[in-house]
PDB file of N, CA and C in Angstrom:
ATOM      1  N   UNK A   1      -6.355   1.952 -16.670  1.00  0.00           N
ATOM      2  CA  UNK A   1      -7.118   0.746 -16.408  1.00  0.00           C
ATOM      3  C   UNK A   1      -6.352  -0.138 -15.430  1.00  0.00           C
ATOM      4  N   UNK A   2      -7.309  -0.785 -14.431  1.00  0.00           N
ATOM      5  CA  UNK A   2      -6.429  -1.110 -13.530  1.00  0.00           C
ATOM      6  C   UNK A   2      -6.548  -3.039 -13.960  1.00  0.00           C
ATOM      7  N   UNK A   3      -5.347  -3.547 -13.839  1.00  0.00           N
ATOM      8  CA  UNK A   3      -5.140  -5.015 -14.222  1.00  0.00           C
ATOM      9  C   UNK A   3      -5.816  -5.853 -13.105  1.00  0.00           C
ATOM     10  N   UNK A   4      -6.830  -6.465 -13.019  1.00  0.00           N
ATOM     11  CA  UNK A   4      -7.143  -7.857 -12.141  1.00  0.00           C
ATOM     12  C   UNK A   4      -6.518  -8.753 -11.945  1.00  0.00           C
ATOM     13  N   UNK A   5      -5.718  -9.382 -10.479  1.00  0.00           N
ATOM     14  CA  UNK A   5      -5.156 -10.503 -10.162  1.00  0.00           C
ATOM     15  C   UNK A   5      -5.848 -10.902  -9.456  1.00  0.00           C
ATOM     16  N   UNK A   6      -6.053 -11.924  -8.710  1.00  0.00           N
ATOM     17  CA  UNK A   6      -6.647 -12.861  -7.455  1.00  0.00           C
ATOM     18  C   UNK A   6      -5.586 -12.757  -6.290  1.00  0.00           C
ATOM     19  N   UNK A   7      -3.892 -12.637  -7.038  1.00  0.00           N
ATOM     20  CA  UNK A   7      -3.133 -12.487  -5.475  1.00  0.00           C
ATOM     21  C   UNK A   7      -2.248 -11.746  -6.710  1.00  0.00           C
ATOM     22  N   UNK A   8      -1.633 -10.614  -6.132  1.00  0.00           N
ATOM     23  CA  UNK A   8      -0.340  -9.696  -6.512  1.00  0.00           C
ATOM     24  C   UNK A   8       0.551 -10.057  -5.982  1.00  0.00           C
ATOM     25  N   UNK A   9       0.499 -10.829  -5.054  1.00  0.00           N
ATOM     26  CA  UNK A   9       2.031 -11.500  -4.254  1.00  0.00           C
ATOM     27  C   UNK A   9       3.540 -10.370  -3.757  1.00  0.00           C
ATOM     28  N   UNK A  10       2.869  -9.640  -3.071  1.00  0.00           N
ATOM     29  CA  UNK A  10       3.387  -8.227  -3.099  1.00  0.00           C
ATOM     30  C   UNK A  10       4.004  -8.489  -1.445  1.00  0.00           C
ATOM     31  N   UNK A  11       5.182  -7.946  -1.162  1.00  0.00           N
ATOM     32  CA  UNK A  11       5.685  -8.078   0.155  1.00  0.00           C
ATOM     33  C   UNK A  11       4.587  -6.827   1.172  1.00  0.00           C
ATOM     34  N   UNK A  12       4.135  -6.731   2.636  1.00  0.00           N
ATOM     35  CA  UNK A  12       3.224  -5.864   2.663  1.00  0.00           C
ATOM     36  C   UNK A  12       3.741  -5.974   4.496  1.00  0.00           C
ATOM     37  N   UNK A  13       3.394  -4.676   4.806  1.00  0.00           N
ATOM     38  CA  UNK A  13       3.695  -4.619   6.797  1.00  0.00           C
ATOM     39  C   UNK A  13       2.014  -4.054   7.084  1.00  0.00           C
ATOM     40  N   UNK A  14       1.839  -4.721   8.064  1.00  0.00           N
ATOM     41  CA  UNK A  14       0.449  -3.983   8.867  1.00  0.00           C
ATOM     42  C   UNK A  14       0.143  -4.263   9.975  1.00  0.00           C
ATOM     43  N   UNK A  15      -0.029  -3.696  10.612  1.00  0.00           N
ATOM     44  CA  UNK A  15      -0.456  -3.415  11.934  1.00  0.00           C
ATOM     45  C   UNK A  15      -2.122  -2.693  12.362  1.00  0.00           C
ATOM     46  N   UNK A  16      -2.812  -3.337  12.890  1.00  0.00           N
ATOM     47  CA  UNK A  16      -4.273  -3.020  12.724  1.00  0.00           C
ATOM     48  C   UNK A  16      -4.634  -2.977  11.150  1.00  0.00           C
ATOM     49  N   UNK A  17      -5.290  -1.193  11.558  1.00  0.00           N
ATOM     50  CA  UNK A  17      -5.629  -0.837  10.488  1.00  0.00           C
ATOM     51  C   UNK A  17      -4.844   0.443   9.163  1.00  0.00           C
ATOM     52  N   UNK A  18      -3.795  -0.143   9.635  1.00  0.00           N
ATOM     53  CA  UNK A  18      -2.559   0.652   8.872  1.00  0.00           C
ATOM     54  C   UNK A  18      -1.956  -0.178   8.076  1.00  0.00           C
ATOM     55  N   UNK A  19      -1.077  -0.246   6.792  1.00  0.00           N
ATOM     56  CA  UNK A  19      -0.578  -1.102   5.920  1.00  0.00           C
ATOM     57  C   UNK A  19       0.334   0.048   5.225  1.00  0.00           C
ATOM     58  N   UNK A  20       1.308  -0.239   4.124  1.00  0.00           N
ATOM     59  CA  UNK A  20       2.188  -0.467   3.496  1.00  0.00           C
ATOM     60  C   UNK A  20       2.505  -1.417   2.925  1.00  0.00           C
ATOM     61  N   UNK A  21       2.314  -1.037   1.323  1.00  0.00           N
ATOM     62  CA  UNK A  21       2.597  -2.462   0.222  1.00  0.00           C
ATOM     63  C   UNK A  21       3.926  -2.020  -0.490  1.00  0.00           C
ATOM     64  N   UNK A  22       4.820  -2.838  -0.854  1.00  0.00           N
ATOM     65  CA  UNK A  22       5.850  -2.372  -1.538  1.00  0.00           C
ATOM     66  C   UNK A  22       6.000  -3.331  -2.753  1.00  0.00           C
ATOM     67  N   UNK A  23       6.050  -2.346  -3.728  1.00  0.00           N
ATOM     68  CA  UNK A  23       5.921  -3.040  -4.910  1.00  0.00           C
ATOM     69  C   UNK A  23       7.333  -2.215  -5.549  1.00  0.00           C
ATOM     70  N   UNK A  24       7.153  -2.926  -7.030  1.00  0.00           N
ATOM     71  CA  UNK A  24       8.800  -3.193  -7.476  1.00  0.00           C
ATOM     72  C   UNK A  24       8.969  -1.596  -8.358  1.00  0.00           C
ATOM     73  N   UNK A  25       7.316  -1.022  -8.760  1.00  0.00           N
ATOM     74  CA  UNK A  25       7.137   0.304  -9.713  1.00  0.00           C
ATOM     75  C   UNK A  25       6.223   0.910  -9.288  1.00  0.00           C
ATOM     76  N   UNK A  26       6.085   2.321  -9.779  1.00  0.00           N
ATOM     77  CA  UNK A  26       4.897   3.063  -9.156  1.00  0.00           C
ATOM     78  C   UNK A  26       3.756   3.006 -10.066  1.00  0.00           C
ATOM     79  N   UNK A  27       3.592   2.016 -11.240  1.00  0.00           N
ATOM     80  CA  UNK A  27       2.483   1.798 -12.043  1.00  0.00           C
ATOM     81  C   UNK A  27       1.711   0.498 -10.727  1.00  0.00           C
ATOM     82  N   UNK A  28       2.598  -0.071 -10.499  1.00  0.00           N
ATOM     83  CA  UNK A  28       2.401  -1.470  -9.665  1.00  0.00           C
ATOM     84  C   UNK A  28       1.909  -1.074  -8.272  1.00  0.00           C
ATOM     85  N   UNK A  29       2.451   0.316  -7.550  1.00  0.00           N
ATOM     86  CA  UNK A  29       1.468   0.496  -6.578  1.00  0.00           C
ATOM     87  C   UNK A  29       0.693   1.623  -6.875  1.00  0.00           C
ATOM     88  N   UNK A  30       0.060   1.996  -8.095  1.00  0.00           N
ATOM     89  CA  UNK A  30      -0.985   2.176  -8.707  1.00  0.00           C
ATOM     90  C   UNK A  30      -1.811   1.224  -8.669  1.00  0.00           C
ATOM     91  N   UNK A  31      -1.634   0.202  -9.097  1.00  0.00           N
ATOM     92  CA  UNK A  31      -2.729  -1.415  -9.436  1.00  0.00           C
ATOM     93  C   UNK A  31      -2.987  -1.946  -7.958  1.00  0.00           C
ATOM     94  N   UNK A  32      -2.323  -1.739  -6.811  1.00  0.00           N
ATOM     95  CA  UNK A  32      -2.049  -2.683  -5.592  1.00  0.00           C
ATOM     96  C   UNK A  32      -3.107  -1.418  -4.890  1.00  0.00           C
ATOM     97  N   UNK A  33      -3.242  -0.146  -5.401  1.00  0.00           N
ATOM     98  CA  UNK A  33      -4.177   1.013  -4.304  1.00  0.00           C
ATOM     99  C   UNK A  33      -5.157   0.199  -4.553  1.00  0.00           C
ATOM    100  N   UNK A  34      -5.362   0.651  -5.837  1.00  0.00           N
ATOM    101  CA  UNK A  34      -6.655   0.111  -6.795  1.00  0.00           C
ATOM    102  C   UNK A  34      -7.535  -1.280  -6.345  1.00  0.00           C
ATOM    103  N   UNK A  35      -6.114  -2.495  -6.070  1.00  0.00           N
ATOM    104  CA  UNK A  35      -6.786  -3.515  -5.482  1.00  0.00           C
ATOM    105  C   UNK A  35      -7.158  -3.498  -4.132  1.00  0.00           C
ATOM    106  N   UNK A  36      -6.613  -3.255  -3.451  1.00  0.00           N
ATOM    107  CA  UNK A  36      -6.744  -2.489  -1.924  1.00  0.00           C
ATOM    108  C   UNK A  36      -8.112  -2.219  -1.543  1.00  0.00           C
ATOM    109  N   UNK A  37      -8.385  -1.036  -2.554  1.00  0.00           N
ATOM    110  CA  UNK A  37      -9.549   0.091  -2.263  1.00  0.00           C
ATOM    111  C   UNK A  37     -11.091  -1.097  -2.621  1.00  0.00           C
ATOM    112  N   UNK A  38     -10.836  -2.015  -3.878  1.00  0.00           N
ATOM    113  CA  UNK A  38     -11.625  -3.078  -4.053  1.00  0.00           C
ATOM    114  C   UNK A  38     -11.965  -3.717  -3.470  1.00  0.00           C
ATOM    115  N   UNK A  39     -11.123  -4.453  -2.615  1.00  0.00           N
ATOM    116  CA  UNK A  39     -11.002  -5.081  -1.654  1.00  0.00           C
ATOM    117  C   UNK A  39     -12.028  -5.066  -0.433  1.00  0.00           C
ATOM    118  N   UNK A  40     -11.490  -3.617   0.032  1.00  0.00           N
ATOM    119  CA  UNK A  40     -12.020  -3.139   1.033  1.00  0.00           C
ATOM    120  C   UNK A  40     -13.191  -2.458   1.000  1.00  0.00           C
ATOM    121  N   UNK A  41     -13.836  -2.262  -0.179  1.00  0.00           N
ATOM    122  CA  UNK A  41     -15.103  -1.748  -0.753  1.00  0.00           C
ATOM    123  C   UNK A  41     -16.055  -3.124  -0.219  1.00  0.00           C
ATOM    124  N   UNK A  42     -15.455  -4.194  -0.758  1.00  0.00           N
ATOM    125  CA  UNK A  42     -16.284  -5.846  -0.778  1.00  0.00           C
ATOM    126  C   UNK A  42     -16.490  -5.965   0.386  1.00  0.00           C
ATOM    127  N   UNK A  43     -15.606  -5.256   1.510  1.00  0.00           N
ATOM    128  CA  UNK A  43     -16.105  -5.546   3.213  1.00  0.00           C
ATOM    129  C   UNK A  43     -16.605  -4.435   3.506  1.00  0.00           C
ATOM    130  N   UNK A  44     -16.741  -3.354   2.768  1.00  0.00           N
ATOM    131  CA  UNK A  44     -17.875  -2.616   3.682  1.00  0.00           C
ATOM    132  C   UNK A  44     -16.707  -1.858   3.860  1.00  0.00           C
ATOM    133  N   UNK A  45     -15.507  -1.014   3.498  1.00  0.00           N
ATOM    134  CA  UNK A  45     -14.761  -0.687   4.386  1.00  0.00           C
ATOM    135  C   UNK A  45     -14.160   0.409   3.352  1.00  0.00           C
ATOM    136  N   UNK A  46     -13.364   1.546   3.704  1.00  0.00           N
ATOM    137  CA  UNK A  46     -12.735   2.078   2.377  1.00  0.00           C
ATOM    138  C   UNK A  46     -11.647   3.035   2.881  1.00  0.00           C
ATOM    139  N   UNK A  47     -10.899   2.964   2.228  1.00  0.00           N
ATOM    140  CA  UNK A  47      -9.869   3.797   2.325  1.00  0.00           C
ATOM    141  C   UNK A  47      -9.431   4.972   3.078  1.00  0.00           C
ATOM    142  N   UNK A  48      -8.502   5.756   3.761  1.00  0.00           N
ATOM    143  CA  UNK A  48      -8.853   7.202   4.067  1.00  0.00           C
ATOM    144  C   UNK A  48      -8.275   8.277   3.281  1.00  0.00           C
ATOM    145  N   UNK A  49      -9.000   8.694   2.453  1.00  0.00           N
ATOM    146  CA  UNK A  49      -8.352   9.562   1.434  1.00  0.00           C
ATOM    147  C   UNK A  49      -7.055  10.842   1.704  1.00  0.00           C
ATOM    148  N   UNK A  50      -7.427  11.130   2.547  1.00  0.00           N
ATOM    149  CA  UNK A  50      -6.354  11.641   3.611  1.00  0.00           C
ATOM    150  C   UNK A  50      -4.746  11.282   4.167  1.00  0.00           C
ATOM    151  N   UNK A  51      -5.348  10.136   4.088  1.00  0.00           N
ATOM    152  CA  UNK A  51      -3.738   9.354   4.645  1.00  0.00           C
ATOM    153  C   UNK A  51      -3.026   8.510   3.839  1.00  0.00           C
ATOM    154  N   UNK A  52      -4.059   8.204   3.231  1.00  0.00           N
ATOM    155  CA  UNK A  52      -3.233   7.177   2.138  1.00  0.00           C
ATOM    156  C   UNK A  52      -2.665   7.895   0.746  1.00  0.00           C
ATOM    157  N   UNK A  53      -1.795   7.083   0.616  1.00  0.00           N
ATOM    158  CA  UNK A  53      -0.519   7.662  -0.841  1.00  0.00           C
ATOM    159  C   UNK A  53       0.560   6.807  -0.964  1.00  0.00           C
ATOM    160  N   UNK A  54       0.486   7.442  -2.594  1.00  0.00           N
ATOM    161  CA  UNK A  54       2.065   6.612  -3.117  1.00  0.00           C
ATOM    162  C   UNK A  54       3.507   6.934  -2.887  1.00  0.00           C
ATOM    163  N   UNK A  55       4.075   6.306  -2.291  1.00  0.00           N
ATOM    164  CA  UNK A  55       6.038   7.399  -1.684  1.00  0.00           C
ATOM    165  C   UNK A  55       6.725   5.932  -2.207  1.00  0.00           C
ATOM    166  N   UNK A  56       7.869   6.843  -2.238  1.00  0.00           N
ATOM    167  CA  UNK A  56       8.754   5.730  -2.344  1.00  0.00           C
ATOM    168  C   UNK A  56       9.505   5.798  -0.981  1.00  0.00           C
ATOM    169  N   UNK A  57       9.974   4.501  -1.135  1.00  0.00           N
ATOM    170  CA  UNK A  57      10.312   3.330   0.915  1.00  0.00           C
ATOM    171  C   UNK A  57      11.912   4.172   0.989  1.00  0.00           C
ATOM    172  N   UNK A  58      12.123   4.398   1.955  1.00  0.00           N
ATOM    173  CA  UNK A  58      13.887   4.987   2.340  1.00  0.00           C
ATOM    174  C   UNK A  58      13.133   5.481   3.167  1.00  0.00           C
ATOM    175  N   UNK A  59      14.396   5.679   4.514  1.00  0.00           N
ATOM    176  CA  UNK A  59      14.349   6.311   5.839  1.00  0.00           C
ATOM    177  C   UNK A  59      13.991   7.664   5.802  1.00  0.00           C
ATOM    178  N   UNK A  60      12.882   8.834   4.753  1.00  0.00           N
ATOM    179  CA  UNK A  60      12.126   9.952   5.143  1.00  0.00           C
ATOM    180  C   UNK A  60      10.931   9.592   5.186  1.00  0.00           C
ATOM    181  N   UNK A  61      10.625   8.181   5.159  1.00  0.00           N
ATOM    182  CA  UNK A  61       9.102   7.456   5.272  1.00  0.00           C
ATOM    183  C   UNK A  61       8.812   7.446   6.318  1.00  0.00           C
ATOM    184  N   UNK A  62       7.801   7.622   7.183  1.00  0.00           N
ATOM    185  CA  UNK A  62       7.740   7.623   8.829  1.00  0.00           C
ATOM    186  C   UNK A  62       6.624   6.873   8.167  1.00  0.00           C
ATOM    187  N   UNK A  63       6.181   5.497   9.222  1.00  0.00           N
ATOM    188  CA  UNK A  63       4.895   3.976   9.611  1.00  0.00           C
ATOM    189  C   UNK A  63       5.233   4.503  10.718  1.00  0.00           C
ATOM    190  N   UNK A  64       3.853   4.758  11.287  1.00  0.00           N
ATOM    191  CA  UNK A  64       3.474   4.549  13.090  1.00  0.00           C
ATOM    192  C   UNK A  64       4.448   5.349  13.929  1.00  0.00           C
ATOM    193  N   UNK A  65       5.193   6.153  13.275  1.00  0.00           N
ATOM    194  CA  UNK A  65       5.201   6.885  14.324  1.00  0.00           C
ATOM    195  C   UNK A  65       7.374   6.882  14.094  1.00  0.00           C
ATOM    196  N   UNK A  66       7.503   5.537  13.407  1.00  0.00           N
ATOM    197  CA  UNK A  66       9.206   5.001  12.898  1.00  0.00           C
ATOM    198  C   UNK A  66       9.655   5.450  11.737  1.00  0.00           C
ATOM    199  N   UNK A  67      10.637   5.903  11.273  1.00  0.00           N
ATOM    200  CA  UNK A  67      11.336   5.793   9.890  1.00  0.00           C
ATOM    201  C   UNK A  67      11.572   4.419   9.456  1.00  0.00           C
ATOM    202  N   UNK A  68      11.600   4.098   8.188  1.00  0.00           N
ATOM    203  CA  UNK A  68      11.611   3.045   7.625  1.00  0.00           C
ATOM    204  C   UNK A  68      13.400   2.949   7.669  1.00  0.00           C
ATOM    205  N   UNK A  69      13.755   1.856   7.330  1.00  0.00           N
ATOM    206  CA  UNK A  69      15.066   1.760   7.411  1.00  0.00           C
ATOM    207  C   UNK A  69      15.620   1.946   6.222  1.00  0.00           C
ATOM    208  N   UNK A  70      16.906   1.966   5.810  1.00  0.00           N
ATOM    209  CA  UNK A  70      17.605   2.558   4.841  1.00  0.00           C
ATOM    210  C   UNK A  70      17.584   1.443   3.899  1.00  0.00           C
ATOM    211  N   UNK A  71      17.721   1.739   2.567  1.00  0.00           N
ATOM    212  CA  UNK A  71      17.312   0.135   1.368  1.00  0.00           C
ATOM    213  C   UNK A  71      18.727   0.441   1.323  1.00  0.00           C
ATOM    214  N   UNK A  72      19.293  -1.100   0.758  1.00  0.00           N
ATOM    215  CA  UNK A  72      20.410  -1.005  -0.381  1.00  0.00           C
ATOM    216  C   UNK A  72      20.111  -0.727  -1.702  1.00  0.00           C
TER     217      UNK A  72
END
């Protein structure tokens, strides 16, 4: 079951129509797809089942084409 917020207050990068949300657990970007996909349902708009997924952030992540940079 997915939890309802009004704002998740989630740190997030995007460019067009590309994004990355980073959340603190992978239950949490479970709830943040979920809100996402809601979201974007309400504009007419939806997801690409294809491209989108849950990873965890460290430099084997490639956004646009970059590796993400290394976490502490």
């Amino acid at each position: 079951m997915v939890q309802e917020h009004s704002s998740y207050n989630l740190p997030f990068v995007r460019f067009a129509d590309d994004f990355l949300i980073f959340t603190p657990s992978k239950k949490a970007a479970r709830n943040a797809l979920a809100c996402a996909a809601k979201g974007l349902k309400n504009l007419d708009l939806q997801l690409n089942n294809k491209k989108t997924k849950i990873a965890q952030s460290g430099p084997w992540l490639v956004f646009l084409g970059r590796r993400l940079p290394k976490t502490k």
